[in-house]
PDB file of N, CA and C in Angstrom:
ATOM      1  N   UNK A   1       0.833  -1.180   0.000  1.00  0.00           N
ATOM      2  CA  UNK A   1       0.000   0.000   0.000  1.00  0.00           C
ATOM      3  C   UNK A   1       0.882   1.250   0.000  1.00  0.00           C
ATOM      4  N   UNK A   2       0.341   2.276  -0.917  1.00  0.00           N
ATOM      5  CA  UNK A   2       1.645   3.477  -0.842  1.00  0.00           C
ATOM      6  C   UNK A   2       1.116   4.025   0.065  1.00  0.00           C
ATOM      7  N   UNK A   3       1.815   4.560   0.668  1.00  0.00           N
ATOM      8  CA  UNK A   3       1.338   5.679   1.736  1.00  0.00           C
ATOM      9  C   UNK A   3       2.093   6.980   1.720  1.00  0.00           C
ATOM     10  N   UNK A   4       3.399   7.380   0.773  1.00  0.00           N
ATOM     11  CA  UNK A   4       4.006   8.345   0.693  1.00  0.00           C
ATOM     12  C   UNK A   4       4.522   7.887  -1.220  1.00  0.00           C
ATOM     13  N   UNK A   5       4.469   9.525  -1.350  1.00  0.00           N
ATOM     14  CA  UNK A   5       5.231   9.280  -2.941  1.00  0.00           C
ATOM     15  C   UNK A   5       6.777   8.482  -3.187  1.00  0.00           C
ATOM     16  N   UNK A   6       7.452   9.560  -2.510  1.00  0.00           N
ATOM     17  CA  UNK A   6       8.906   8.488  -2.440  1.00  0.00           C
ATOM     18  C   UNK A   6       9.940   8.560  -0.775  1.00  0.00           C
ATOM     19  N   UNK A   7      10.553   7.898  -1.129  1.00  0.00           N
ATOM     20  CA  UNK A   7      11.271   7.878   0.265  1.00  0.00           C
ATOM     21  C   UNK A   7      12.455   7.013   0.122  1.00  0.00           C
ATOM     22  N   UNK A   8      13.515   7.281   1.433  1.00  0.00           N
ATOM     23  CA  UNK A   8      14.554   6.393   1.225  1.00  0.00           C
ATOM     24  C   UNK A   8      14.083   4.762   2.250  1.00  0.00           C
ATOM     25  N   UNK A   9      14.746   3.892   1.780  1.00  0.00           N
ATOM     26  CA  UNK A   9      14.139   2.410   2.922  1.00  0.00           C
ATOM     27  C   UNK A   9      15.639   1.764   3.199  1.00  0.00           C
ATOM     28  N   UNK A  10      15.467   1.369   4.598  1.00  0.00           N
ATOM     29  CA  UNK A  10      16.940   0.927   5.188  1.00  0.00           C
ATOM     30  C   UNK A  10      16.230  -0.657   5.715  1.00  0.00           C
ATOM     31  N   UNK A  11      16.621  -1.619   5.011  1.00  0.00           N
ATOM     32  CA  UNK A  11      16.296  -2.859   5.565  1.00  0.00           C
ATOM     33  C   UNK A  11      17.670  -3.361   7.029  1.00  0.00           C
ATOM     34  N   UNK A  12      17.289  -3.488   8.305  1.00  0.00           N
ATOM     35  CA  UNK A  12      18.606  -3.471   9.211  1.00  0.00           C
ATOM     36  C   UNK A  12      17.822  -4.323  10.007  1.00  0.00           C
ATOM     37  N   UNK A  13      18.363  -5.698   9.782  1.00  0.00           N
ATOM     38  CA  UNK A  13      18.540  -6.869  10.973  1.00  0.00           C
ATOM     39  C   UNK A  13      19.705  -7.299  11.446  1.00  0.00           C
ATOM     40  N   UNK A  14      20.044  -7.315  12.902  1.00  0.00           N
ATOM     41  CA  UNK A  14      20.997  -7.002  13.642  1.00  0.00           C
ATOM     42  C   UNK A  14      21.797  -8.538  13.596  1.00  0.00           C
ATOM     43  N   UNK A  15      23.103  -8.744  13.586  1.00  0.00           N
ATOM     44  CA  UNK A  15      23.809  -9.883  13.230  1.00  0.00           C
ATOM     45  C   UNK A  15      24.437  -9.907  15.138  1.00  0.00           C
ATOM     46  N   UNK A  16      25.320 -11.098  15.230  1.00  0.00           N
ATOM     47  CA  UNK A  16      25.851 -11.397  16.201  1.00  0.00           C
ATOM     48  C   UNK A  16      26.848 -10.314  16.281  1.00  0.00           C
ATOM     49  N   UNK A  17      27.784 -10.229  15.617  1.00  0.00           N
ATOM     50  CA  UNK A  17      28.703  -9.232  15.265  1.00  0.00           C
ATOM     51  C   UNK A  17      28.207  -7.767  14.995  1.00  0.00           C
ATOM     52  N   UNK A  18      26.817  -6.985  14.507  1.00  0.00           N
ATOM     53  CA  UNK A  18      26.967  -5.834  14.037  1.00  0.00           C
ATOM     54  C   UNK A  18      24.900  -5.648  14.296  1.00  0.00           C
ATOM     55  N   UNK A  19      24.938  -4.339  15.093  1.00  0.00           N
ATOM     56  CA  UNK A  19      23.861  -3.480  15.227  1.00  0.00           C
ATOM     57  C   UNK A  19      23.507  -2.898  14.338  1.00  0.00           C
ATOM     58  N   UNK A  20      22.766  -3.562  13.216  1.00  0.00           N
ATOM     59  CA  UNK A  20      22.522  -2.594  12.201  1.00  0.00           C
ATOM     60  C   UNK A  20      21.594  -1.900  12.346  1.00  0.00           C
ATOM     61  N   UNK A  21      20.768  -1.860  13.060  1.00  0.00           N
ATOM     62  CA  UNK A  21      19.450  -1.609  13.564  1.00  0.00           C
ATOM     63  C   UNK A  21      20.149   0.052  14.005  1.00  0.00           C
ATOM     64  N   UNK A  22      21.021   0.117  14.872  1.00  0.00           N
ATOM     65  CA  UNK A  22      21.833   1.676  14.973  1.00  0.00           C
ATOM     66  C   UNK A  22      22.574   1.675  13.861  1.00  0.00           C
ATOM     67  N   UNK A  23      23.230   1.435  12.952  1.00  0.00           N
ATOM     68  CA  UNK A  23      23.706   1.599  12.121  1.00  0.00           C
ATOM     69  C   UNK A  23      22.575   2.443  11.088  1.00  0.00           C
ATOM     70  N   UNK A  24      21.326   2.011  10.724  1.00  0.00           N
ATOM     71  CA  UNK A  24      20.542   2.530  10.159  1.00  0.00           C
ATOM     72  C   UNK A  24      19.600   3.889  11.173  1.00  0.00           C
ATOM     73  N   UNK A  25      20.133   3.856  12.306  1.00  0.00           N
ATOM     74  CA  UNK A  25      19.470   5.132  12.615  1.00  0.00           C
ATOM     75  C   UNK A  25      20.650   6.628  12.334  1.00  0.00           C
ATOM     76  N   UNK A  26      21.743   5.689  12.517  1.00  0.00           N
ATOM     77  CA  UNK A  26      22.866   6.916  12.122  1.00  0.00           C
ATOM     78  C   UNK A  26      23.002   7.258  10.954  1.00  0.00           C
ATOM     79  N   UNK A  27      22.199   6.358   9.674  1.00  0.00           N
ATOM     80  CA  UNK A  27      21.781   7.014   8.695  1.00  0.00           C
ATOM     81  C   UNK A  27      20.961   7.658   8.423  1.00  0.00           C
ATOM     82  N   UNK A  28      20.013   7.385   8.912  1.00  0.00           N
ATOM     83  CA  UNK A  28      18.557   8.100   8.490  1.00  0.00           C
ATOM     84  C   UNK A  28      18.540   9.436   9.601  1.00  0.00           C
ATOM     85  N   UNK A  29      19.529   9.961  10.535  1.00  0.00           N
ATOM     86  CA  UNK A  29      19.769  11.288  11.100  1.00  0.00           C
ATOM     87  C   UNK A  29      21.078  11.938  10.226  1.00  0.00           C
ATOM     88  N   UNK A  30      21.372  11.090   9.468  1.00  0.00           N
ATOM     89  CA  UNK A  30      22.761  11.839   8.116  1.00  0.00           C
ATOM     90  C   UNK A  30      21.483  12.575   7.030  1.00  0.00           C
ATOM     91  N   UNK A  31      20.684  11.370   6.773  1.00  0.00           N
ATOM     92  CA  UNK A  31      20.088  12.272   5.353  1.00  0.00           C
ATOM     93  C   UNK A  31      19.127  13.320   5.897  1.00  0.00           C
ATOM     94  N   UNK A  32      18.565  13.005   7.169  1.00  0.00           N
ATOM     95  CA  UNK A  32      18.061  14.439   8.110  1.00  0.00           C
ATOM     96  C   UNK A  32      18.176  15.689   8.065  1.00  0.00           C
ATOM     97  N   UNK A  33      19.495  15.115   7.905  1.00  0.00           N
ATOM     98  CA  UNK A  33      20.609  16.254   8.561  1.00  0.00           C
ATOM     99  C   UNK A  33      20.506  17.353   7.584  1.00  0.00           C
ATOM    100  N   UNK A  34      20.958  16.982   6.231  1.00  0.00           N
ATOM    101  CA  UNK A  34      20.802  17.630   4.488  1.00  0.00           C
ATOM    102  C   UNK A  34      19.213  17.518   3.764  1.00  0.00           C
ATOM    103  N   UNK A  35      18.152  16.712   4.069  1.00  0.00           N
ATOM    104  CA  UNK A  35      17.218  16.332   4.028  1.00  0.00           C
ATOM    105  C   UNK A  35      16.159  16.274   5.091  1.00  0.00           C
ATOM    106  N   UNK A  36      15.710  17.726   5.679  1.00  0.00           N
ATOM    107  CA  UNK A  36      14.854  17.142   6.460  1.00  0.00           C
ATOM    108  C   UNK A  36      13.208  16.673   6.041  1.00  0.00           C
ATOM    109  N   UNK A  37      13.195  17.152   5.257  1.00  0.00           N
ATOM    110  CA  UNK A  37      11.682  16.693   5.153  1.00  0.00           C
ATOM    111  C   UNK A  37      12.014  15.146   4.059  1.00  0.00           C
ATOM    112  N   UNK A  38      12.882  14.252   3.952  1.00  0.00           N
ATOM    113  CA  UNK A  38      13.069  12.866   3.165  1.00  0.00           C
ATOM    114  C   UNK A  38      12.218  12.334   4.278  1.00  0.00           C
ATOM    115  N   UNK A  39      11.473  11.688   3.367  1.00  0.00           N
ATOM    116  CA  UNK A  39      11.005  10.162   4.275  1.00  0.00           C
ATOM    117  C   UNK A  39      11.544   8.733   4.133  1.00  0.00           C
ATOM    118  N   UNK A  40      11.762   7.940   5.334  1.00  0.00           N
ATOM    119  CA  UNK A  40      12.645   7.347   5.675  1.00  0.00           C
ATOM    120  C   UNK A  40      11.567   6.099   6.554  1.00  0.00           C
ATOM    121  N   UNK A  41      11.843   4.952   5.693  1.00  0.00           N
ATOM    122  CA  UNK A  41      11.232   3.650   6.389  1.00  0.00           C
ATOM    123  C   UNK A  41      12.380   2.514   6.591  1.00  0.00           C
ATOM    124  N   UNK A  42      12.604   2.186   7.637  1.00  0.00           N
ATOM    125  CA  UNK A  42      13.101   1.261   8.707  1.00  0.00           C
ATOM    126  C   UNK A  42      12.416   0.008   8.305  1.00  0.00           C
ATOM    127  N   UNK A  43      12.758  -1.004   8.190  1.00  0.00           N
ATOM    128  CA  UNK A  43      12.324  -2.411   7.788  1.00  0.00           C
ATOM    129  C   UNK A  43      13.259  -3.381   8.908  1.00  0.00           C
ATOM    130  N   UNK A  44      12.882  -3.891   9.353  1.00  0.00           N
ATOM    131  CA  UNK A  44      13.363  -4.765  10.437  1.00  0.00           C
ATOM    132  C   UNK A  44      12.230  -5.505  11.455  1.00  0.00           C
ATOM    133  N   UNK A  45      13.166  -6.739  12.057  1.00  0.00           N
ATOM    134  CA  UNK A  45      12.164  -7.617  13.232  1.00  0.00           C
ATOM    135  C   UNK A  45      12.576  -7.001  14.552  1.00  0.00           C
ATOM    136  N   UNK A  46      13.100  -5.683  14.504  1.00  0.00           N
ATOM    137  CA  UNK A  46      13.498  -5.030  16.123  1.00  0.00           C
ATOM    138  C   UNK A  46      12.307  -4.210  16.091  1.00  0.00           C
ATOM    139  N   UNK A  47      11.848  -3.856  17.659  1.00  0.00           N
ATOM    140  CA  UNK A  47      11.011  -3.257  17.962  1.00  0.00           C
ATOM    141  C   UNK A  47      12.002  -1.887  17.962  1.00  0.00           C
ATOM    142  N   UNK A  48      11.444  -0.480  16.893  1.00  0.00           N
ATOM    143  CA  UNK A  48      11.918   0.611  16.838  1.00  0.00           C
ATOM    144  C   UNK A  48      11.014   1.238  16.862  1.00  0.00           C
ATOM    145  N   UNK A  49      11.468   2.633  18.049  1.00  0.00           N
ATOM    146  CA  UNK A  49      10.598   3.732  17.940  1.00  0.00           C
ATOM    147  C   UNK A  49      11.242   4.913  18.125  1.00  0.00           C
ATOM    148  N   UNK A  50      11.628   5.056  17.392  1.00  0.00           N
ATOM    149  CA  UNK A  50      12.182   6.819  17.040  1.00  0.00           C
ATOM    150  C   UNK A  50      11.706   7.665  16.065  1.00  0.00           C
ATOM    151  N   UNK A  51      11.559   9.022  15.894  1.00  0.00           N
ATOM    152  CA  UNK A  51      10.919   9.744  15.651  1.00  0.00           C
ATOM    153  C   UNK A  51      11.723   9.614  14.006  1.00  0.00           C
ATOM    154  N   UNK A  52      12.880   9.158  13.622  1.00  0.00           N
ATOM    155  CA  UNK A  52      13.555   9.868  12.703  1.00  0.00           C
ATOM    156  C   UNK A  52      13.631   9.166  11.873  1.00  0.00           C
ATOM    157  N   UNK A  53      12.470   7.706  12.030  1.00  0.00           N
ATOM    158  CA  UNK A  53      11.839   6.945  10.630  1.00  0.00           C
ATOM    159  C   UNK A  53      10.317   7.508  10.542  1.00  0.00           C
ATOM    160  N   UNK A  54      10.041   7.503   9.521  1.00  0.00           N
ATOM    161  CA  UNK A  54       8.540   8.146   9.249  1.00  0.00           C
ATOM    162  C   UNK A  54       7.439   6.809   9.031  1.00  0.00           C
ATOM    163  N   UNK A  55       8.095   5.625   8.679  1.00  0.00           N
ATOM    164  CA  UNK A  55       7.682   4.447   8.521  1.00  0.00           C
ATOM    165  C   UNK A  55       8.915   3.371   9.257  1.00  0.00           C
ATOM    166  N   UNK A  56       8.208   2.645  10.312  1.00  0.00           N
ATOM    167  CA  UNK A  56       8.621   1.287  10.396  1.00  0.00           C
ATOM    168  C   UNK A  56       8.263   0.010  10.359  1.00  0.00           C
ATOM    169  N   UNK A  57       8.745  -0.867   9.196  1.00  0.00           N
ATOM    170  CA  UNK A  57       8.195  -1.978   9.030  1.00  0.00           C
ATOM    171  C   UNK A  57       8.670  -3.513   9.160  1.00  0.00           C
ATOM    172  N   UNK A  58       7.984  -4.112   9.644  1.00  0.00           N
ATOM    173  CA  UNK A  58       8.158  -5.532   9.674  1.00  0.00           C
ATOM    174  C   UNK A  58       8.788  -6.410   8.485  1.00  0.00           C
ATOM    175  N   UNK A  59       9.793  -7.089   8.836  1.00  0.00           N
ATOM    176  CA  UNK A  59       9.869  -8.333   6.997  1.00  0.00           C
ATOM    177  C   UNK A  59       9.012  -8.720   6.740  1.00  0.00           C
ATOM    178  N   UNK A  60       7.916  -8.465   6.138  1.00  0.00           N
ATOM    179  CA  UNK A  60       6.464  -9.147   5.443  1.00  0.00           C
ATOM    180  C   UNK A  60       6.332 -11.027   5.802  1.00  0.00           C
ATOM    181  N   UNK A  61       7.844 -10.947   5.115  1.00  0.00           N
ATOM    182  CA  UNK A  61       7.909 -12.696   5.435  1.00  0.00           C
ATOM    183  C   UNK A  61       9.011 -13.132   6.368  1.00  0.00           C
ATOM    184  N   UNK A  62       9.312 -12.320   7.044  1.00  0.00           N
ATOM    185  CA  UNK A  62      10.031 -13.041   8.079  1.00  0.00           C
ATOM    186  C   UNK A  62      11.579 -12.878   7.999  1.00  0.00           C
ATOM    187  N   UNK A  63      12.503 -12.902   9.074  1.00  0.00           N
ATOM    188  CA  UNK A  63      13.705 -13.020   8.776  1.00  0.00           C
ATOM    189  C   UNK A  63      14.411 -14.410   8.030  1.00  0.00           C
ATOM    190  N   UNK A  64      14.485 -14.269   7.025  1.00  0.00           N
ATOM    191  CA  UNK A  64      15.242 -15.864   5.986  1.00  0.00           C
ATOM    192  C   UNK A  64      16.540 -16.222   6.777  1.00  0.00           C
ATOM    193  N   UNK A  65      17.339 -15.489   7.641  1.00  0.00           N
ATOM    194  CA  UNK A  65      18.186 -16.180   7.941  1.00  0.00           C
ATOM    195  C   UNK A  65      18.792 -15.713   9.430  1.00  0.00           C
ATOM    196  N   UNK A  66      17.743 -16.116   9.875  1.00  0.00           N
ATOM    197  CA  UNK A  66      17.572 -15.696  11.767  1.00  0.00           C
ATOM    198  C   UNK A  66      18.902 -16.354  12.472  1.00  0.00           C
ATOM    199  N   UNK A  67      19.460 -17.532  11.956  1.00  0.00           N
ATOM    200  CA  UNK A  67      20.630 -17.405  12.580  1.00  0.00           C
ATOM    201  C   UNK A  67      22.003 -17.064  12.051  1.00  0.00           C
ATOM    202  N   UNK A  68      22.132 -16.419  11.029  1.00  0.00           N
ATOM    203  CA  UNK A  68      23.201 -16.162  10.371  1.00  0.00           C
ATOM    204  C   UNK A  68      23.654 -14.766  10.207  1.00  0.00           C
ATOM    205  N   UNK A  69      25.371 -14.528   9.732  1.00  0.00           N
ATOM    206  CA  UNK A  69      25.353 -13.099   9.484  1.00  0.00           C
ATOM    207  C   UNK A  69      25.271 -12.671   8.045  1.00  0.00           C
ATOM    208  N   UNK A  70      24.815 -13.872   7.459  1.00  0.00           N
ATOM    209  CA  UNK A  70      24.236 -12.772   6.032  1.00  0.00           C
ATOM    210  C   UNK A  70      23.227 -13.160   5.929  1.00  0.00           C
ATOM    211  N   UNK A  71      22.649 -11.659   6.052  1.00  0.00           N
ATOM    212  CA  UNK A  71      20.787 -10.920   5.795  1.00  0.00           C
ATOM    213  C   UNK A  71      20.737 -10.223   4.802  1.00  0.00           C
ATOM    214  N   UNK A  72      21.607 -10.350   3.539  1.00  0.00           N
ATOM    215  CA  UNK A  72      21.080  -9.968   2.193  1.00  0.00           C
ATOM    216  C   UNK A  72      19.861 -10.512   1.900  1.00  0.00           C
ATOM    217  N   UNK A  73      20.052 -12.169   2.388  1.00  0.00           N
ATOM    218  CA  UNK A  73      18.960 -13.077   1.969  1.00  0.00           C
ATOM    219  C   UNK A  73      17.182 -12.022   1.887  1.00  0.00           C
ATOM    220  N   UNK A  74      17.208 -11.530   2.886  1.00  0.00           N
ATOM    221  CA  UNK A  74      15.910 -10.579   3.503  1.00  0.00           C
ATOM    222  C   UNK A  74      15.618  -9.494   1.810  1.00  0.00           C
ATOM    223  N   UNK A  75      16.421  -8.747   1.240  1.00  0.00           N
ATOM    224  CA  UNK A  75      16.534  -7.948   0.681  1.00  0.00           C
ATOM    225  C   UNK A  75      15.279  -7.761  -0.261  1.00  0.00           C
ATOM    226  N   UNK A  76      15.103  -8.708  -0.781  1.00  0.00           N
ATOM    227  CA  UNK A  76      13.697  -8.950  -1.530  1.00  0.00           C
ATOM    228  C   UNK A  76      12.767  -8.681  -1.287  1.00  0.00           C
ATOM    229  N   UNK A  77      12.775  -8.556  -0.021  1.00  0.00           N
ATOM    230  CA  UNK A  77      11.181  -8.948   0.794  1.00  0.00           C
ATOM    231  C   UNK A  77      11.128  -6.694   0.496  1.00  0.00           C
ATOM    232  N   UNK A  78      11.885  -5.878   0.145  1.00  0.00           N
ATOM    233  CA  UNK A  78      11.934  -4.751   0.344  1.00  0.00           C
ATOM    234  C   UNK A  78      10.263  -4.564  -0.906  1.00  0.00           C
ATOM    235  N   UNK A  79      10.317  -4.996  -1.699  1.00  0.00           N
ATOM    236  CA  UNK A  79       9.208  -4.540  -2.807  1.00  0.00           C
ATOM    237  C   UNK A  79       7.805  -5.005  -2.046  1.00  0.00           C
ATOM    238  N   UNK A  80       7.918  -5.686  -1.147  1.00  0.00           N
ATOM    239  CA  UNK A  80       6.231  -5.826  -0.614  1.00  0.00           C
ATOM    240  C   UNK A  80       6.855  -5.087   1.052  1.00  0.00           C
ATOM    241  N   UNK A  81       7.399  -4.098   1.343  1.00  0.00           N
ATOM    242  CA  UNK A  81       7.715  -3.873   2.574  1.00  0.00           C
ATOM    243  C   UNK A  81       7.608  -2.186   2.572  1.00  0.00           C
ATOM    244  N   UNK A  82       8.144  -1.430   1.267  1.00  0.00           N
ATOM    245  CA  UNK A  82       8.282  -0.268   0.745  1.00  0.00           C
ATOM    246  C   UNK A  82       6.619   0.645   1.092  1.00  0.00           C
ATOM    247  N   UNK A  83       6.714   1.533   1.833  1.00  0.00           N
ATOM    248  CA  UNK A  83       5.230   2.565   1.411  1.00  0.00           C
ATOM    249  C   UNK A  83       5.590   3.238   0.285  1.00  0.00           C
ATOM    250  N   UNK A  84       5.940   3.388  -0.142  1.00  0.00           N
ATOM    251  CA  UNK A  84       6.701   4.681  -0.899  1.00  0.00           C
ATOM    252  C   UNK A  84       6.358   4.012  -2.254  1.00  0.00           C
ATOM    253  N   UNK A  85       5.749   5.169  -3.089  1.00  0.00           N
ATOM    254  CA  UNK A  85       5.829   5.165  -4.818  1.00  0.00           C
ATOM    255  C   UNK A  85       7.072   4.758  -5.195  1.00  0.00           C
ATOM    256  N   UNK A  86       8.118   6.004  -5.109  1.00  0.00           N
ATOM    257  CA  UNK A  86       9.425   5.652  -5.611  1.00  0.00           C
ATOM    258  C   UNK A  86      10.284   5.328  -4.322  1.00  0.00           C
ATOM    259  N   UNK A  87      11.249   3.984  -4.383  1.00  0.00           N
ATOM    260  CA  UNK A  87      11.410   3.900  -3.260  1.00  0.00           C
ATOM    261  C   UNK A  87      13.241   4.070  -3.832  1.00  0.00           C
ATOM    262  N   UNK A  88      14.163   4.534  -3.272  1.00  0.00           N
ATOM    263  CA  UNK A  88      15.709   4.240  -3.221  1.00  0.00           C
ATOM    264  C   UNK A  88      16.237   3.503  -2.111  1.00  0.00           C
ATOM    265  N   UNK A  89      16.611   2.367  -1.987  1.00  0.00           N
ATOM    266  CA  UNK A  89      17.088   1.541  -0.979  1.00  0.00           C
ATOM    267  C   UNK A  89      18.522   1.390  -0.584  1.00  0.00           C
ATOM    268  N   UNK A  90      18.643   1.556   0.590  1.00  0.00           N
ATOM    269  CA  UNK A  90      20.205   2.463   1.084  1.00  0.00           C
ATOM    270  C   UNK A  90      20.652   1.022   1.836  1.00  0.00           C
ATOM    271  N   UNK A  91      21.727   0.960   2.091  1.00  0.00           N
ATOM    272  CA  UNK A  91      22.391   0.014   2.866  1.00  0.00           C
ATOM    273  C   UNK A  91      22.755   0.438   4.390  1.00  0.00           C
ATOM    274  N   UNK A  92      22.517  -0.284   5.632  1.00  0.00           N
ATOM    275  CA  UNK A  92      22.248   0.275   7.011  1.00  0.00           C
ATOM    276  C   UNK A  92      23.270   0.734   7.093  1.00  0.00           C
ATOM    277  N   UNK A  93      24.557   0.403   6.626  1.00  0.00           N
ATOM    278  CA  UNK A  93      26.116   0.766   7.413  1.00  0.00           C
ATOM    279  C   UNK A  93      26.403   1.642   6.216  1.00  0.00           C
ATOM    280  N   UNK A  94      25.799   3.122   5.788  1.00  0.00           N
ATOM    281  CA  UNK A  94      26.240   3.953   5.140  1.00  0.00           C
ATOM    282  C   UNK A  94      25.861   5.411   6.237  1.00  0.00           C
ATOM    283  N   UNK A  95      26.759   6.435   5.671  1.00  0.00           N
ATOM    284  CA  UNK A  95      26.563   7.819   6.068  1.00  0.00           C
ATOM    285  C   UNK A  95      26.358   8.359   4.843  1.00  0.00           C
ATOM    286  N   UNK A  96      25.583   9.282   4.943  1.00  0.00           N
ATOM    287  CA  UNK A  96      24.976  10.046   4.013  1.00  0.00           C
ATOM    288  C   UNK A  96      25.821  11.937   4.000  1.00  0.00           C
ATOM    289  N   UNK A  97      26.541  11.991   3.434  1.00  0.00           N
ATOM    290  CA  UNK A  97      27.769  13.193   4.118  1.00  0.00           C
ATOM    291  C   UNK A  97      27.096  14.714   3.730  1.00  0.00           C
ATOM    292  N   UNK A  98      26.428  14.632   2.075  1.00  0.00           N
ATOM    293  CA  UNK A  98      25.796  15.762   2.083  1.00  0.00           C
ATOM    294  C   UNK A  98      24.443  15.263   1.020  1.00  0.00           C
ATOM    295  N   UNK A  99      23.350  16.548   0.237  1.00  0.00           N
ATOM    296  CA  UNK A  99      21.650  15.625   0.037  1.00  0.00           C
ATOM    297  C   UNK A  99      21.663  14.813  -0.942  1.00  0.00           C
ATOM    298  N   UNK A 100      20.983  14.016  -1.560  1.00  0.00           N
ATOM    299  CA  UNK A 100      21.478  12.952  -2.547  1.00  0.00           C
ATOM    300  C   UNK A 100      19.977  12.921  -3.183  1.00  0.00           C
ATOM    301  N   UNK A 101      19.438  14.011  -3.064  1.00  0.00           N
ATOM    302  CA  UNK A 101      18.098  14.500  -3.739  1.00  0.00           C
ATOM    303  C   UNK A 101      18.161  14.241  -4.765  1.00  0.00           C
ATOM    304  N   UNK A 102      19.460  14.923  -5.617  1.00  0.00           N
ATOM    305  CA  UNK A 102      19.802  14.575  -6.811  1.00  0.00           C
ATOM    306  C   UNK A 102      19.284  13.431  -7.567  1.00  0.00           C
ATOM    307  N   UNK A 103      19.253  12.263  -6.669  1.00  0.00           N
ATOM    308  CA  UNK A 103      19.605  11.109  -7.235  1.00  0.00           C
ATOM    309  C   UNK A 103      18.055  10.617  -7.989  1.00  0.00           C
ATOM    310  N   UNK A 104      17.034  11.532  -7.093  1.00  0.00           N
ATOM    311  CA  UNK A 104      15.291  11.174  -7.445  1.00  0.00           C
ATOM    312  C   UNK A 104      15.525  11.500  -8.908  1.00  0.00           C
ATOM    313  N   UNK A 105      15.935  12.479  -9.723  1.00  0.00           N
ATOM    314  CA  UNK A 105      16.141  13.075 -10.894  1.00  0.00           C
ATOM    315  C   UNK A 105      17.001  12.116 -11.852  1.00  0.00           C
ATOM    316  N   UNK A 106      18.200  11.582 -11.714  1.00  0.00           N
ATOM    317  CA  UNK A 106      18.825  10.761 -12.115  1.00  0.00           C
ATOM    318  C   UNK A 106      18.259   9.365 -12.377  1.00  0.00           C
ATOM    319  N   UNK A 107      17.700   8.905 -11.160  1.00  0.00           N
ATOM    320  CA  UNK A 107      16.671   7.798 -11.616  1.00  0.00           C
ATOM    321  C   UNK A 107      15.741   7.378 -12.459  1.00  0.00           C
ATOM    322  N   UNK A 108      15.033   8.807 -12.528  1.00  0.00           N
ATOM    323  CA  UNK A 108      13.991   9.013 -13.630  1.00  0.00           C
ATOM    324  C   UNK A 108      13.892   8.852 -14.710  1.00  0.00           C
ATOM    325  N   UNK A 109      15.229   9.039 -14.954  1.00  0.00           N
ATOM    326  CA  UNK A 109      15.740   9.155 -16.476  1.00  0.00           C
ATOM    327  C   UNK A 109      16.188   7.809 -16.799  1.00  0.00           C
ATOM    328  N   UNK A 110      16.472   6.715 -15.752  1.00  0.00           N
ATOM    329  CA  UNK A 110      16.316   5.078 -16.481  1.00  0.00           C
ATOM    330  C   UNK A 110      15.097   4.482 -15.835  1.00  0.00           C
TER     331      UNK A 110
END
């Protein structure tokens, strides 16, 4: 269901080794930062409540690989997980340094 035109989406399930779950909040307060009005949906099986996702959502189907540290497997599940018309899907362990607005424009064009 859309519920916003476009937005950025951070899929972050947390490994033995790595919090991605903060990893993706220290992104989504980077594109804030240069972007405040971007909307920003959180996809994960952690209970999150911070103000600085506009959407947080559940894996539709579940975590694929609940005991392991690769959760690419999950990645798919982003097209039935997305509110967003146009969605750009960011990776949890990035910083966003300055706006990447740009990029809605660039897309368009493929």
């Amino acid at each position: 269901m859309v519920e916003a035109e476009r937005g950025y989406l951070i899929v972050a399930e947390n490994t033995e080794s790595t919090d991605y779950v903060a990893c993706a909040l220290a992104l989504a307060k980077s594109i804030k930062l240069h972007t405040p009005n971007a909307k920003i949906c959180l996809v994960t099986s952690k209970p999150v409540d911070d103000p600085v996702f506009d959407f947080v959502r559940p894996l539709p189907f579940g975590d694929n690989a609940p005991n392991s540290d690769w959760k690419l497997c999950n990645d798919w599940q982003v097209f039935y997980a997305s509110p967003f018309r146009q969605t750009i899907k960011l990776e949890a362990d990035m910083i966003i340094p300055h706006s990447i607005e740009h990029w809605w424009t660039m897309f368009e064009k493929k």
